[in-house]
C-alpha atoms as a PDB file:
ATOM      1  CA  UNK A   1     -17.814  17.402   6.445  1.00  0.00           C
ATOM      2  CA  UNK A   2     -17.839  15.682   9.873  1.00  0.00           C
ATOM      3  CA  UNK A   3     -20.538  13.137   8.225  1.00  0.00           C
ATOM      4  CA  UNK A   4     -18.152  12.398   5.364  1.00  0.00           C
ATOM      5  CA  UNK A   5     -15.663  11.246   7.788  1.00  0.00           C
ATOM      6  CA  UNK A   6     -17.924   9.007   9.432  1.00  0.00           C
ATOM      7  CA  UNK A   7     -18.770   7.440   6.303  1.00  0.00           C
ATOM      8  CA  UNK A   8     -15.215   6.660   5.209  1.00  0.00           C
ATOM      9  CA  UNK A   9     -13.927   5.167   9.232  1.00  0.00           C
ATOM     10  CA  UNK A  10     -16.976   2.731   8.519  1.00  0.00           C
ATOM     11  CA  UNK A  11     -15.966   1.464   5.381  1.00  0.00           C
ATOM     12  CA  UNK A  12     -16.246  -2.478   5.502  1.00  0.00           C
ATOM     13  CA  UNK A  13     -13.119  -4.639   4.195  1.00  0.00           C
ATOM     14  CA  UNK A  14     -11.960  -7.941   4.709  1.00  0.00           C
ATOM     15  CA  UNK A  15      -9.973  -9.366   7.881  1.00  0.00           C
ATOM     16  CA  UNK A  16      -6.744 -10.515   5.666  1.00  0.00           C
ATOM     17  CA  UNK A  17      -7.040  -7.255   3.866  1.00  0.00           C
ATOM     18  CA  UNK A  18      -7.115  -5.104   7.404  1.00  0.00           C
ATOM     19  CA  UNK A  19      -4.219  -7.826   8.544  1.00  0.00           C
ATOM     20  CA  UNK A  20      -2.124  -6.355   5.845  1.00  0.00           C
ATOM     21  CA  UNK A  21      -3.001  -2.740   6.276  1.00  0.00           C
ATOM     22  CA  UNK A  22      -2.190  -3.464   9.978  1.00  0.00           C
ATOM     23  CA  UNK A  23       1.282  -4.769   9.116  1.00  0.00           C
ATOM     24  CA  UNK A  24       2.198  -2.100   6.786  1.00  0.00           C
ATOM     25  CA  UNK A  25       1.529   0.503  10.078  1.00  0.00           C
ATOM     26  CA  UNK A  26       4.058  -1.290  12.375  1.00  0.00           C
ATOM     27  CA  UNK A  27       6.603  -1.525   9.522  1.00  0.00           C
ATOM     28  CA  UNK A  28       6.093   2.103   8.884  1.00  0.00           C
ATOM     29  CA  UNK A  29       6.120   2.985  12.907  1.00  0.00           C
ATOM     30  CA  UNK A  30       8.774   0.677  13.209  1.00  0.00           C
ATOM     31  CA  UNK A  31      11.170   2.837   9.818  1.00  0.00           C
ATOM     32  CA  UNK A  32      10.394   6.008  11.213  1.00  0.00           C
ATOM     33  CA  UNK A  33      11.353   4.750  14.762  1.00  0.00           C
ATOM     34  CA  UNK A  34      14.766   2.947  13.542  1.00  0.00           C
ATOM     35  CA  UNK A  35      15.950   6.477  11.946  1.00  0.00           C
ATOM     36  CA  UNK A  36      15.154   8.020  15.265  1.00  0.00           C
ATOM     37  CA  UNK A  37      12.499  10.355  13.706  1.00  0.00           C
ATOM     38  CA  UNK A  38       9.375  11.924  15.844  1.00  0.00           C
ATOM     39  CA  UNK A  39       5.739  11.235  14.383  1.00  0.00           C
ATOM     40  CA  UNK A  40       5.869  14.985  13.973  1.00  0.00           C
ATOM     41  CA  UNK A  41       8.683  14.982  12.295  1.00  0.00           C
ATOM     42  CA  UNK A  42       7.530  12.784   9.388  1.00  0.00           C
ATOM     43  CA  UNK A  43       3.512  13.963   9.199  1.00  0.00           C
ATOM     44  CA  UNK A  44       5.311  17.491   8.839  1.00  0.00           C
ATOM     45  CA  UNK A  45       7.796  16.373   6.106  1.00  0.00           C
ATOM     46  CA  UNK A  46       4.703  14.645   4.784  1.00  0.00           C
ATOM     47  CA  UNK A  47       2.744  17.664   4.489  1.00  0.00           C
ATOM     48  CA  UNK A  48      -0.151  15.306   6.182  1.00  0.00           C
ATOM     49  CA  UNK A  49      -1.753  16.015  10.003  1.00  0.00           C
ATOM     50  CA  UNK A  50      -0.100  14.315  13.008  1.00  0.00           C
ATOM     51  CA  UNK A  51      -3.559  12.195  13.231  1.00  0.00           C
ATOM     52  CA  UNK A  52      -3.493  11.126   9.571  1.00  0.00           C
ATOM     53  CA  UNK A  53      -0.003   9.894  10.153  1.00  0.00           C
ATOM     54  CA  UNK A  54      -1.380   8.272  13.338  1.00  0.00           C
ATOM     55  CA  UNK A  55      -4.058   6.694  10.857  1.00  0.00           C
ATOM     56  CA  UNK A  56      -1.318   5.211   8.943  1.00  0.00           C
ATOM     57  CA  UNK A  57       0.659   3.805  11.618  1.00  0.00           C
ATOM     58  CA  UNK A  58      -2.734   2.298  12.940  1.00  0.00           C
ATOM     59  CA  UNK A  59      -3.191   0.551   9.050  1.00  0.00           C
ATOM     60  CA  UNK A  60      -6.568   2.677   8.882  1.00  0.00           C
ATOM     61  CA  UNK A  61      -8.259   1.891   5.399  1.00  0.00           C
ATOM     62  CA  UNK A  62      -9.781   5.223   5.191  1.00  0.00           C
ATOM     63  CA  UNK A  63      -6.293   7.115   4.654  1.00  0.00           C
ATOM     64  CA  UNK A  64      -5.603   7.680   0.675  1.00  0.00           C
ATOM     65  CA  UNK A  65      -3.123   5.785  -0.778  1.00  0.00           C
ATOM     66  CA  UNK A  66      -0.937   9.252  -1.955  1.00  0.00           C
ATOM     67  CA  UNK A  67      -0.545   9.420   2.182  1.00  0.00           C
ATOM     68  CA  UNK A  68       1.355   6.757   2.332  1.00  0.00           C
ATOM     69  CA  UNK A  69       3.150   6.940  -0.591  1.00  0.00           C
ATOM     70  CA  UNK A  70       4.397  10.610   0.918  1.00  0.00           C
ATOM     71  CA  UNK A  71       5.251   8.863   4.440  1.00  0.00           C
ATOM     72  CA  UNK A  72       7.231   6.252   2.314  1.00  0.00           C
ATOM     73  CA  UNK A  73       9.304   9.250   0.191  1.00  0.00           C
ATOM     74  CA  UNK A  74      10.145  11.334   3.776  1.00  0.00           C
ATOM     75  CA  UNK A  75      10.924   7.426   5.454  1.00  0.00           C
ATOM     76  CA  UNK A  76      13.027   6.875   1.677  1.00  0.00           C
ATOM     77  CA  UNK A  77      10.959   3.684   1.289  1.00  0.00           C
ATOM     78  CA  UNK A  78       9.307   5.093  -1.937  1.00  0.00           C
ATOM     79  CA  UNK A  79      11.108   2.607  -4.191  1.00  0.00           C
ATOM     80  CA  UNK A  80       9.093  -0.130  -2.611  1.00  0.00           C
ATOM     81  CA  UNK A  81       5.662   1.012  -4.235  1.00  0.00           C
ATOM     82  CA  UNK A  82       6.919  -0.733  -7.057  1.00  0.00           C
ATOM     83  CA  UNK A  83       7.355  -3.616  -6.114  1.00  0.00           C
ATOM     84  CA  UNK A  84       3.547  -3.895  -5.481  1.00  0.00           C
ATOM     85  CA  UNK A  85       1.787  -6.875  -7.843  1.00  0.00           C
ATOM     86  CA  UNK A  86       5.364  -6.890  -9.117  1.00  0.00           C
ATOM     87  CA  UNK A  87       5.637 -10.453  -9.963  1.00  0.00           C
ATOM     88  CA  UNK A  88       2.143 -11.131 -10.817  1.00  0.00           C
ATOM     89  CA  UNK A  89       2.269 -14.904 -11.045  1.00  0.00           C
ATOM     90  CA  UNK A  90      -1.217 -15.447 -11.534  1.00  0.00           C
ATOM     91  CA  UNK A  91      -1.910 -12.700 -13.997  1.00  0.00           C
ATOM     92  CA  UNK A  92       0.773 -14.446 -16.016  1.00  0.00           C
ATOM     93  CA  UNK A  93      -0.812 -18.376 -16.026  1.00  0.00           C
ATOM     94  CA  UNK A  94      -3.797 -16.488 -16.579  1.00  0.00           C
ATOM     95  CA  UNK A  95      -2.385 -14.693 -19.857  1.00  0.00           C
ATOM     96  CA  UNK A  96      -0.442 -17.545 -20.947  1.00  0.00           C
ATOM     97  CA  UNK A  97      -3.577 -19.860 -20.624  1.00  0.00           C
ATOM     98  CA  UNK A  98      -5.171 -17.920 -23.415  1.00  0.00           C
ATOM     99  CA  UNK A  99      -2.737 -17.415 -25.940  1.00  0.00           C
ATOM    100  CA  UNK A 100      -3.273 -18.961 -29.045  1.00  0.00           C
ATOM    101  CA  UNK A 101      -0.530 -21.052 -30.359  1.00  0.00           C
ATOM    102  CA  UNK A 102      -0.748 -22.315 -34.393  1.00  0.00           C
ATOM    103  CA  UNK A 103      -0.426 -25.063 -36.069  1.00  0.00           C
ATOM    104  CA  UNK A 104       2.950 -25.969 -37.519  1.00  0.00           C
ATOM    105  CA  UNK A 105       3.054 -27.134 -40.801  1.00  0.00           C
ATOM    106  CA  UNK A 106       3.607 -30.840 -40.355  1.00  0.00           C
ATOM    107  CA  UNK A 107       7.543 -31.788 -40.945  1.00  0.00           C
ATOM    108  CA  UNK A 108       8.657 -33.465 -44.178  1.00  0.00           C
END
């Protein structure tokens, strides 16, 4: 199991990816921190280990995703999940650069 770990702390991603992961630790750190809650406190609430929350709050890439959706919930941050790829600008030029439009019937 120790080997598994290993494995998943040396997991390569981008900079501006880590930058964002990085970013979403302090803003966590700095939630749990503004309601006056210990790190104990939330990882226990979390039902995840002190040092996965400490993963978190470091913007490790190796933590699942269903971690920090739980640290969002106890923090009552959840609602912001969905506001991932929310507005999906490019998705939409994308979609409506392939749709098909017909021919009118020329006016009389």
């Amino acid at each position: 199991m120790g080997n598994i770990l290993q494995v998943m702390k040396q997991a390569t991603i981008l900079s501006s990816v880590q930058k964002l992961l990085t970013e979403l630790g302090e803003n966590i750190k700095l939630s749990r921190l503004r309601r006056k809650m210990s790190a104990q406190q939330v990882s226990e609430r979390a039902n995840i280990s002190r040092r996965t929350y400490y993963s978190i709050e470091q913007g490790l890439a190796g933590v699942a995703m269903g971690n920090y959706a739980m640290v969002l919930f106890v923090l009552g941050l959840e609602k912001d999940l969905i506001k991932i790829a929310e507005d999906d600008k490019l998705g939409r030029k994308l979609q409506d650069s392939e749709l098909i439009v017909k021919e009118r019937a020329p006016k009389r």
